[in-house]
Protein backbone atom coordinates (compact mmCIF):
# COMPACT_ATOMS: atom_id res chain seq x y z
CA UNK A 1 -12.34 64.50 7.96
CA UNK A 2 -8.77 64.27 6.69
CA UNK A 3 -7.86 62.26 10.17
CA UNK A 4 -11.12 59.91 9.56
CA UNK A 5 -9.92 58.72 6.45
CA UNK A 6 -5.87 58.43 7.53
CA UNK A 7 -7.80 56.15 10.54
CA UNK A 8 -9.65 54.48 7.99
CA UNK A 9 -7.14 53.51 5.93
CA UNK A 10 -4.42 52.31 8.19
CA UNK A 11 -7.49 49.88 9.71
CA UNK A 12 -8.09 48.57 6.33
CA UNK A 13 -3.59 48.11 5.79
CA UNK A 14 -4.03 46.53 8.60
CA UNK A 15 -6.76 43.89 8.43
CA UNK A 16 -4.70 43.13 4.97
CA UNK A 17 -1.25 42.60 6.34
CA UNK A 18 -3.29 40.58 9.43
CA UNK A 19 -4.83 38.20 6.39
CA UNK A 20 -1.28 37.56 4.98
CA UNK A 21 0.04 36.79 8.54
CA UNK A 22 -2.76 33.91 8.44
CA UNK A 23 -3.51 32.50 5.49
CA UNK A 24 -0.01 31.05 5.10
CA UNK A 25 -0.38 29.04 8.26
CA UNK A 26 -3.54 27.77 7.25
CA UNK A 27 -2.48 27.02 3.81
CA UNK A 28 0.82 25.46 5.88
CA UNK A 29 -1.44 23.04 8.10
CA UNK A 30 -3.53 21.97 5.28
CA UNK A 31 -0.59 21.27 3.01
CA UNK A 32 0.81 19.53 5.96
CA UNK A 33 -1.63 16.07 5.48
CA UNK A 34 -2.33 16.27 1.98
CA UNK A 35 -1.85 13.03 -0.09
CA UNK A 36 -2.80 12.30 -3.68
CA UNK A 37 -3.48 8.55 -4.87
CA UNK A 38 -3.97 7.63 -7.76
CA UNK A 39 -3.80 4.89 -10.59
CA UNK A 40 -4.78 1.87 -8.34
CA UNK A 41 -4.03 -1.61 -9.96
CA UNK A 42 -4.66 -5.00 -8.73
CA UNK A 43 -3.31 -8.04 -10.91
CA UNK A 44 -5.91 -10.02 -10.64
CA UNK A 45 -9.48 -9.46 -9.41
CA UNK A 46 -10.86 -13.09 -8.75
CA UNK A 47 -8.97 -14.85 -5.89
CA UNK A 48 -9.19 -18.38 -4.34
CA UNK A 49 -7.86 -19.58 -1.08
CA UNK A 50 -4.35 -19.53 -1.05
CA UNK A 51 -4.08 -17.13 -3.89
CA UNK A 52 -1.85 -13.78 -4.29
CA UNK A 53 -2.70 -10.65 -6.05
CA UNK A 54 -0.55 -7.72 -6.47
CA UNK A 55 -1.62 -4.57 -5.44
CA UNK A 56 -0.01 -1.17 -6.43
CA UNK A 57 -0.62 2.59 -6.72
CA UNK A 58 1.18 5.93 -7.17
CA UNK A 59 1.12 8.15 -4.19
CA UNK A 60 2.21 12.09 -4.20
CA UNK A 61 3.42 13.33 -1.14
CA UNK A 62 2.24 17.00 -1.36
CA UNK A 63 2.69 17.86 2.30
CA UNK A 64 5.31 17.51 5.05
CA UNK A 65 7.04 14.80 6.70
CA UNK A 66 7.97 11.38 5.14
CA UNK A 67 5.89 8.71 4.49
CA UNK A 68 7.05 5.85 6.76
CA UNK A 69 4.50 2.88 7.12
CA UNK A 70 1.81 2.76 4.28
CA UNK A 71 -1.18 0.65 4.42
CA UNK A 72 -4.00 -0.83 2.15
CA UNK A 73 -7.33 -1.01 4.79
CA UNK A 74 -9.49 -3.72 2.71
CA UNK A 75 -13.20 -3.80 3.96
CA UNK A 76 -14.84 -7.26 3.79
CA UNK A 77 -18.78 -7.63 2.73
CA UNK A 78 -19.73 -7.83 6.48
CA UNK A 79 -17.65 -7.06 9.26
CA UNK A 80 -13.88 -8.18 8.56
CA UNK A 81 -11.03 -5.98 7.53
CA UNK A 82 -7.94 -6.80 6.31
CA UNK A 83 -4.35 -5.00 6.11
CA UNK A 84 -2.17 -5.17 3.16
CA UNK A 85 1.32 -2.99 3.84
CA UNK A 86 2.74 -1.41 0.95
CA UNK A 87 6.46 -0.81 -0.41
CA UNK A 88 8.09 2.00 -2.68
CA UNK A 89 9.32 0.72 -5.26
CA UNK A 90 12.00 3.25 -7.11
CA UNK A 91 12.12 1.13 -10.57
CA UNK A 92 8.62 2.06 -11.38
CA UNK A 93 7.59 5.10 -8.43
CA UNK A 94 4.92 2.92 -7.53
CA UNK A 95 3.69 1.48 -3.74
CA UNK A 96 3.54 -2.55 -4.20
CA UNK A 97 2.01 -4.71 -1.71
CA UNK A 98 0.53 -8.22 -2.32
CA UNK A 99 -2.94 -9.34 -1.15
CA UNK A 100 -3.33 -13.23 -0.15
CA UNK A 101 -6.14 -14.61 0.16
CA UNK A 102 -6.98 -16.91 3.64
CA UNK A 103 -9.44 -19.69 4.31
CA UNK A 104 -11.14 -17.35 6.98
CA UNK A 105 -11.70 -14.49 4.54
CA UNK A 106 -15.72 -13.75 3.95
CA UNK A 107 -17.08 -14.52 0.26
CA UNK A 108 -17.71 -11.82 -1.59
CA UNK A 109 -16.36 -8.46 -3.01
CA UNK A 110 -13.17 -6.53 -0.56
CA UNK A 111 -13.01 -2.87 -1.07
CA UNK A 112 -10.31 -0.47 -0.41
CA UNK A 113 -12.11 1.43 2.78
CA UNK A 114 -8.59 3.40 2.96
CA UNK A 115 -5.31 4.11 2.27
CA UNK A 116 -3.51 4.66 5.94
CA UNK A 117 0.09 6.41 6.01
CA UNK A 118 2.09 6.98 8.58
CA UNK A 119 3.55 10.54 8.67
CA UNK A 120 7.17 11.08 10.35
CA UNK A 121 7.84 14.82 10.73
CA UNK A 122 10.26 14.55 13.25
CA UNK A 123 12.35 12.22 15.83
CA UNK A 124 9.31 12.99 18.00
CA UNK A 125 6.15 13.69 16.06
CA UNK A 126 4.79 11.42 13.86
CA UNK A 127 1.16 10.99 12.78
CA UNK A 128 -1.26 8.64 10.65
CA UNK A 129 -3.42 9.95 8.29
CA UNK A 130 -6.13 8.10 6.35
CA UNK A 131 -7.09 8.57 2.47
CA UNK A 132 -10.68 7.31 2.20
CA UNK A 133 -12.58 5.36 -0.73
CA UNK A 134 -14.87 7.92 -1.50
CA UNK A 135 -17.56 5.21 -3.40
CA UNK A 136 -18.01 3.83 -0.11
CA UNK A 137 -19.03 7.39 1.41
CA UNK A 138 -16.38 9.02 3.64
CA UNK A 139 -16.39 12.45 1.32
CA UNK A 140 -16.00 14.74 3.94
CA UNK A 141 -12.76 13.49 4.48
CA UNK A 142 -9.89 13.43 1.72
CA UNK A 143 -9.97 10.99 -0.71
CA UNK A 144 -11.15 9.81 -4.35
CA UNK A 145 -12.76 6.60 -6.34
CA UNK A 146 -10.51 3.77 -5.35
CA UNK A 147 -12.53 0.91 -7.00
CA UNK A 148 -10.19 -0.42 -9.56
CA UNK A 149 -8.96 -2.30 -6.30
CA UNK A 150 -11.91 -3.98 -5.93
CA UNK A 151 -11.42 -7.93 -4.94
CA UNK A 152 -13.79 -10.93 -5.36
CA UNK A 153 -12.89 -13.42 -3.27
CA UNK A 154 -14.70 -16.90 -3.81
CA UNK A 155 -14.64 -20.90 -1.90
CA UNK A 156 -14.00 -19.26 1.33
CA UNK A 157 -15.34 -19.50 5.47
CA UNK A 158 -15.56 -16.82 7.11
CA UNK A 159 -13.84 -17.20 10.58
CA UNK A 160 -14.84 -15.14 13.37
CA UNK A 161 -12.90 -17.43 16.31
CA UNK A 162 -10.54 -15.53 18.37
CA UNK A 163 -6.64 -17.45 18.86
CA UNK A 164 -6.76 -19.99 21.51
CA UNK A 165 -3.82 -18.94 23.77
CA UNK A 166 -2.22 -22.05 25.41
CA UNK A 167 -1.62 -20.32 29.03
CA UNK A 168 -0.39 -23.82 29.90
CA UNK A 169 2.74 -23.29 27.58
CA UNK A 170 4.00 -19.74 28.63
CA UNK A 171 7.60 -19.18 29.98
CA UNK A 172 8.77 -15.75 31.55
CA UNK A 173 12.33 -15.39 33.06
CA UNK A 174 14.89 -13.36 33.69
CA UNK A 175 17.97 -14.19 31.24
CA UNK A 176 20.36 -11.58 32.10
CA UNK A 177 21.31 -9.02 34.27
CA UNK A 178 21.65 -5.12 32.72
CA UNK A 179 23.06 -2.14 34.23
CA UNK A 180 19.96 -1.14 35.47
CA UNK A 181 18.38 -4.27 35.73
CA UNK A 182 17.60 -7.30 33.99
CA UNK A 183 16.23 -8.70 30.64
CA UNK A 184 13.04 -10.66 30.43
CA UNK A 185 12.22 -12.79 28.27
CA UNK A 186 8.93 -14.63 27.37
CA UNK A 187 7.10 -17.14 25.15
CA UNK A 188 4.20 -18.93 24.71
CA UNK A 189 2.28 -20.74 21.75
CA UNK A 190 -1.10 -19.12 20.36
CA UNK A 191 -2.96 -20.96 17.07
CA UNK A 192 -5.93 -19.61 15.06
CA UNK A 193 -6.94 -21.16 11.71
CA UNK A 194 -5.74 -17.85 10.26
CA UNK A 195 -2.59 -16.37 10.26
CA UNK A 196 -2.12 -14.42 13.50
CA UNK A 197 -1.42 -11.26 13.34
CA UNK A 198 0.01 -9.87 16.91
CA UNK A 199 1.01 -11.55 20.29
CA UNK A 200 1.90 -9.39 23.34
CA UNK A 201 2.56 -9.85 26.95
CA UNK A 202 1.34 -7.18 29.42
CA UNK A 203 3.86 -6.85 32.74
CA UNK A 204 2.82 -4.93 35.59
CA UNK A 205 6.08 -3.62 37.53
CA UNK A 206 8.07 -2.27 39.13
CA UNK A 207 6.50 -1.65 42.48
CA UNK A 208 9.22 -0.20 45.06
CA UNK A 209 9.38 3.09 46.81
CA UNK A 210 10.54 4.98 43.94
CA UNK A 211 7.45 3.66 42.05
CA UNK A 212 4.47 3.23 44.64
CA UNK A 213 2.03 3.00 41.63
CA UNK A 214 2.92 -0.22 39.10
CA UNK A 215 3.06 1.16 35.57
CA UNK A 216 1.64 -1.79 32.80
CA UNK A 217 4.09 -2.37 29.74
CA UNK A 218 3.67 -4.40 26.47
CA UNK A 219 6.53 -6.65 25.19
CA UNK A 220 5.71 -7.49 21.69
CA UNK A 221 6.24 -11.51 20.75
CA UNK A 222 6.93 -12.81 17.56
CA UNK A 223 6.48 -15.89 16.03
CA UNK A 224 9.68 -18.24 15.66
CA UNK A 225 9.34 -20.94 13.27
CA UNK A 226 11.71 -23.41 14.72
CA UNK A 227 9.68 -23.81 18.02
CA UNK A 228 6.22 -23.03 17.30
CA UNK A 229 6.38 -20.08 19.73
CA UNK A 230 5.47 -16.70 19.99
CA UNK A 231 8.81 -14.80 21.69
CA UNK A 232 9.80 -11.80 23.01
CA UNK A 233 12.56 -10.01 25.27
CA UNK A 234 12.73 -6.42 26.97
CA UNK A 235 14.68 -4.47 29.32
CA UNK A 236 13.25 -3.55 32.53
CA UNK A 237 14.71 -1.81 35.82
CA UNK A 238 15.10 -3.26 39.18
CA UNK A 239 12.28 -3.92 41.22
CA UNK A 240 9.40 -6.57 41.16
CA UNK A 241 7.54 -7.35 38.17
CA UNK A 242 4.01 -9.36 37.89
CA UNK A 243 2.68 -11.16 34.37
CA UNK A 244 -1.08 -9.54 33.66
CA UNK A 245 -2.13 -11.08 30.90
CA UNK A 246 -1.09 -12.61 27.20
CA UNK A 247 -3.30 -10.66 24.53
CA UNK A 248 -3.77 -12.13 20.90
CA UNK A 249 -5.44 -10.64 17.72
CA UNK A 250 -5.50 -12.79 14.10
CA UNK A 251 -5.52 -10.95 10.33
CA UNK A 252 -9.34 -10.14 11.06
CA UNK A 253 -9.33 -8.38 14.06
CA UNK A 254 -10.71 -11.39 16.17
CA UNK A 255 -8.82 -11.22 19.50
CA UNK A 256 -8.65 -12.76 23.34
CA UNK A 257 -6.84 -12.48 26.32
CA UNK A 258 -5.91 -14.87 28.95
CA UNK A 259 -5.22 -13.37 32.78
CA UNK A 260 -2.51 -15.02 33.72
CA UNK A 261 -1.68 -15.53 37.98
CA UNK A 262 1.48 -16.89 39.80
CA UNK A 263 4.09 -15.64 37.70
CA UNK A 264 6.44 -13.34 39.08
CA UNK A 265 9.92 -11.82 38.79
CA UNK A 266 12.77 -9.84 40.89
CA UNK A 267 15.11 -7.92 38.81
């Protein structure tokens, strides 16, 4: 009897000391993505085209990592979304970003659909994590009433047009020569009746014996004011590189691609 309960009782020490083992790492990995927001302003909550609005909002870190890129996800009344990025400002321990308002925006009221933060935890590892608008539903997912930065937007058209991309007007060359190869550079003009957001060039390359199977890269392009071009550079190793395609995307999400043929280079 004496043995039973000896048995007993180091079963139930044990059980105990297993729950301590776990509950810190679950407490750790929750911890690890939790974000408060709070006090979210707007300066002014009837907009025009061609009008600004400051936004702004405190936000607690409460987990790990360090808050790198932070972003204001504004839904539209229909279909569009629009990205404001936000800045820490250590004169009043606030995140400011400004909203403008563009021709192509759709009438109505914008709501924050999120708050979107990018989590660096390490040279490596870095996540995003969302903070939702929990008046628009979402409350499954971490988040609270975020409609103080509610926006009516009025005297706008909606554009849904993708960026004409002028496949006529794009240059790729090599411009140097590297230690391991060569540097390419690229440009071409894209236009959109709203501001365009990103431009990128998709290279397919190198294709030699050490790389039987063509690996596709992105270089980024931005926009450079004195020449009306989108432009971009990168450094790639030897071997034979083919042009895919140029890929385009304005402030709404509306995108295109053109495939591009005949353009190739030798590094």
């Amino acid at each position: 009897m004496k043995r039973t309960k000896k048995i007993a009782a180091f079963l139930i020490l044990f059980l105990c000391a297993s729950m301590l083992l776990v509950l810190p790492t679950s407490a750790k990995s929750r911890k690890k993505y939790d974000l408060k927001v709070s006090d979210v302003k707007v300066s002014s909550k009837n907009l025009k085209p061609g009008d600004k609005c400051k936004i702004s909002m405190k936000i607690v870190n409460r987990g790990y990592g360090k808050m790198k890129n932070v972003y204001v996800c504004y839904d539209s009344p229909s279909t569009q979304v629009y990205y404001v990025p936000l800045q820490y400002k250590k004169s009043s321990g606030r995140w400011v970003g400004n909203f403008k308002v563009e021709k192509g925006m759709q009438k109505g009221t914008w709501r924050i659909w999120s708050i979107d933060v990018n989590r660096v935890f390490d040279d490596i590892y870095a996540s995003w994590y969302a903070y939702y608008n929990h008046k628009l539903g979402n409350r499954s997912y971490p988040g609270s009433d975020l409609s103080k930065g509610n926006i009516k937007i009025r005297k706008t058209k909606a554009d849904y047009k993708k960026p004409e991309i002028h496949a006529d007007t794009l240059q790729v060359e090599k411009v140097a020569d590297t230690e391991k190869g060569g540097k390419i550079s690229c440009r071409i003009k894209v236009t959109d009746s709203s501001s365009i957001k990103r431009v990128t060039l998709t290279l397919k390359g190198p294709v030699s014996t050490d790389h039987p199977v063509a690996v596709e890269t992105e270089i980024e392009m931005k926009y450079n004011k004195k020449t009306g071009y989108y432009e971009g550079s990168a450094n790639k190793e030897k071997g034979t590189y083919r042009v895919e395609n140029v890929y385009a995307e304005d402030v709404f999400g509306n995108h295109g691609w053109k495939e591009i043929s005949g353009y190739q280079l030798e590094l």
